[in-house]
C-alpha atoms as a PDB file:
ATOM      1  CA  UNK A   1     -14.820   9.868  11.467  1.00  0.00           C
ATOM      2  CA  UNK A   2     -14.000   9.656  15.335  1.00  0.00           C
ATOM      3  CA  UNK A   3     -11.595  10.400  17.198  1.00  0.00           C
ATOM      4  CA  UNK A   4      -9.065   8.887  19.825  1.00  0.00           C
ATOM      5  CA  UNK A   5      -6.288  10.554  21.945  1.00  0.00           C
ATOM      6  CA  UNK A   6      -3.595   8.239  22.386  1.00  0.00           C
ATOM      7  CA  UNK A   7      -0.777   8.884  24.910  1.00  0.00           C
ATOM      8  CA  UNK A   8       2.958   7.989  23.679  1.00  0.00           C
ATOM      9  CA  UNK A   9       5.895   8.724  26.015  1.00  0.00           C
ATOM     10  CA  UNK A  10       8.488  10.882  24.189  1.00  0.00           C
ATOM     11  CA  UNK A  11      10.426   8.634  22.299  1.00  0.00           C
ATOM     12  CA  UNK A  12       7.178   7.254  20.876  1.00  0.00           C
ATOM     13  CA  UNK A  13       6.284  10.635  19.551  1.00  0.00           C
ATOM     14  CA  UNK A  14       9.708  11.696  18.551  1.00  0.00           C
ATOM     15  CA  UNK A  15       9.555   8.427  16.010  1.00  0.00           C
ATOM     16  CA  UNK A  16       5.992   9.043  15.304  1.00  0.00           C
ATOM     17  CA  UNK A  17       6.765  12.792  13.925  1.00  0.00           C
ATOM     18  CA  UNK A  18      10.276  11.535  11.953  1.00  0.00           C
ATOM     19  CA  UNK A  19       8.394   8.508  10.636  1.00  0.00           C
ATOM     20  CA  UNK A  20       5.481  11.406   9.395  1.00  0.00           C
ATOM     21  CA  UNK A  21       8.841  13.652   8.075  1.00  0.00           C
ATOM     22  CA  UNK A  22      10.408  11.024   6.310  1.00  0.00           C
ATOM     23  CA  UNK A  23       7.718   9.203   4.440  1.00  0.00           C
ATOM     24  CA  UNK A  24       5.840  11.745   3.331  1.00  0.00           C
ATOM     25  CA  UNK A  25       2.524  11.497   5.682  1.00  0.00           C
ATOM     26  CA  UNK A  26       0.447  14.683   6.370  1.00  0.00           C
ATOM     27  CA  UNK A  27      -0.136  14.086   9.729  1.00  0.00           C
ATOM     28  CA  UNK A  28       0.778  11.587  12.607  1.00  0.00           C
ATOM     29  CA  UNK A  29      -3.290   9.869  12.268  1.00  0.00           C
ATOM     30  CA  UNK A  30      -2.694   9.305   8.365  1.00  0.00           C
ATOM     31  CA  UNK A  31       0.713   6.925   9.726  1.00  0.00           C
ATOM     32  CA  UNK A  32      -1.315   5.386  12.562  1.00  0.00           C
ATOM     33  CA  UNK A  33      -4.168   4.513  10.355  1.00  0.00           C
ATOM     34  CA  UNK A  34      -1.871   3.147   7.911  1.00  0.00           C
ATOM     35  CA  UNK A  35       0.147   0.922  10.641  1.00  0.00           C
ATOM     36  CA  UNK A  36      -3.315  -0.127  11.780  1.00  0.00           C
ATOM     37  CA  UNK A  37      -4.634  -0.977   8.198  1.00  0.00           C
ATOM     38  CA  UNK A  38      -1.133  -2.740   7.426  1.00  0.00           C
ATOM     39  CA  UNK A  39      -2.057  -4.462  10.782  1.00  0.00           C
ATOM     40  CA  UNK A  40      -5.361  -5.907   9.714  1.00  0.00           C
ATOM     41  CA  UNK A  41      -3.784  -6.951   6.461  1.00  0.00           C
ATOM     42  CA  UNK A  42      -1.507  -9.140   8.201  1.00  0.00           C
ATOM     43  CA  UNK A  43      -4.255 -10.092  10.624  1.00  0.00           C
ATOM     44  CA  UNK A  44      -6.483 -11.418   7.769  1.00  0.00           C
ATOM     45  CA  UNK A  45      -3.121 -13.038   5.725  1.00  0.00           C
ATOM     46  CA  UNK A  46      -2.639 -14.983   8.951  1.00  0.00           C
ATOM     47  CA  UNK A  47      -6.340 -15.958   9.166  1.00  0.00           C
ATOM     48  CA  UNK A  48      -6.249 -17.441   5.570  1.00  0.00           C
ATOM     49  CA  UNK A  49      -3.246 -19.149   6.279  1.00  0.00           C
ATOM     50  CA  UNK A  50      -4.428 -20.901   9.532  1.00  0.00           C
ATOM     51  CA  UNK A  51      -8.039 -21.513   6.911  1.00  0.00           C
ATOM     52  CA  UNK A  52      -5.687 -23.283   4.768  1.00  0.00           C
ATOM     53  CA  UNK A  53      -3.623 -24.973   6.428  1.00  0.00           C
ATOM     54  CA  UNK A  54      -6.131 -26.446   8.590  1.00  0.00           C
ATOM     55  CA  UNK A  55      -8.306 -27.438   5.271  1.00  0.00           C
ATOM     56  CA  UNK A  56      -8.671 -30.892   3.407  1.00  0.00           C
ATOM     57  CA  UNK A  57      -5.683 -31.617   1.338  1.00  0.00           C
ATOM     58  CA  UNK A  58      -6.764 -31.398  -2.564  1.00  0.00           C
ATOM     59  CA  UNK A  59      -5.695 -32.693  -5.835  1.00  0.00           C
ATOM     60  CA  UNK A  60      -2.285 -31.980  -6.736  1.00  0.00           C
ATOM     61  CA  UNK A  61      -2.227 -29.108  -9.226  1.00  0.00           C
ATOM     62  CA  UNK A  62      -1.178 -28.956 -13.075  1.00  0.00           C
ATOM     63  CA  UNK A  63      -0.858 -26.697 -15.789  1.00  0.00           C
ATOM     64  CA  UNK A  64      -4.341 -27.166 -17.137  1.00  0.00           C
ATOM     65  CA  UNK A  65      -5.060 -25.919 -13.139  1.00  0.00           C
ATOM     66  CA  UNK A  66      -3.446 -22.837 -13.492  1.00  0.00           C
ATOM     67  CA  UNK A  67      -3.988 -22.426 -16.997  1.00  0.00           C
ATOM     68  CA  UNK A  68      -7.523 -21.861 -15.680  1.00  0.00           C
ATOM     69  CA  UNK A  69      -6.705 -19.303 -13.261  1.00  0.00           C
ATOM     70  CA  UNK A  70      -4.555 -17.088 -15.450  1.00  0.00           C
ATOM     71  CA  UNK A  71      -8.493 -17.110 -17.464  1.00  0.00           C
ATOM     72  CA  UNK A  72      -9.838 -16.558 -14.474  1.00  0.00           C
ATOM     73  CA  UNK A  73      -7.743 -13.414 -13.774  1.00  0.00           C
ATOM     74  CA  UNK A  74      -7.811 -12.462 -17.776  1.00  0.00           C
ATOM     75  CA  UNK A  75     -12.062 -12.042 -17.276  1.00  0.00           C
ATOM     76  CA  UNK A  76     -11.656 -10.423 -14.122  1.00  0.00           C
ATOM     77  CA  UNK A  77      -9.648  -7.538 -15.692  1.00  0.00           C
ATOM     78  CA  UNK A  78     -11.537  -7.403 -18.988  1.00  0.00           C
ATOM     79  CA  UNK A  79     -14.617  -7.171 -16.712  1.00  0.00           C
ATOM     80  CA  UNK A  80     -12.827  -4.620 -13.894  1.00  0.00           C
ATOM     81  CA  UNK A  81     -11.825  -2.829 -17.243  1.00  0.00           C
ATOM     82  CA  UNK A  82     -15.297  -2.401 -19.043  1.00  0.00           C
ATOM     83  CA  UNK A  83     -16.589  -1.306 -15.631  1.00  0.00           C
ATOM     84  CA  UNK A  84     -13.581   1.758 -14.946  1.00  0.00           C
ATOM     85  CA  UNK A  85     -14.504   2.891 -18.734  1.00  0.00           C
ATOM     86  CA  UNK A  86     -18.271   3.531 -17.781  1.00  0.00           C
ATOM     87  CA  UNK A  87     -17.835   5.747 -14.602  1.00  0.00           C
END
């Protein structure tokens, strides 16, 4: 793992260190990492959204449509399930 030093003027620490207090972090690099993760996630959402928006429009969905992705999701965990059980 590396390392960076960051500089925060007071205020920024002082929130950094309740923020680490209240919620239960063990340090103040386990909440950065976590803001910065939670930042990617919303960085990638966004991305997707832009993807989709900018896409082709499709056919109008029905229930056969998601009828087919609650199998979908149904294989996926029996799958995800029968490969937890092995390790």
């Amino acid at each position: 793992m590396s390392t960076m030093n960051i500089s925060l003027p007071e205020s920024l620490k002082a929130f950094v260190d309740e923020q680490v207090s209240q919620r239960g972090y063990g340090t103040s690099s386990e909440y950065v990492r976590e803001l910065i993760r939670r930042d990617q996630d919303r960085l990638q959402l966004r991305n997707l959204l832009l993807a989709g928006a900018s896409s082709a429009p499709t056919e109008p969905v029905n229930a056969t449509y998601f009828e087919g992705l609650r199998e979908r999701a149904r294989g996926a965990a029996k799958v995800a399930g029968k490969t937890r059980r092995r390790s």
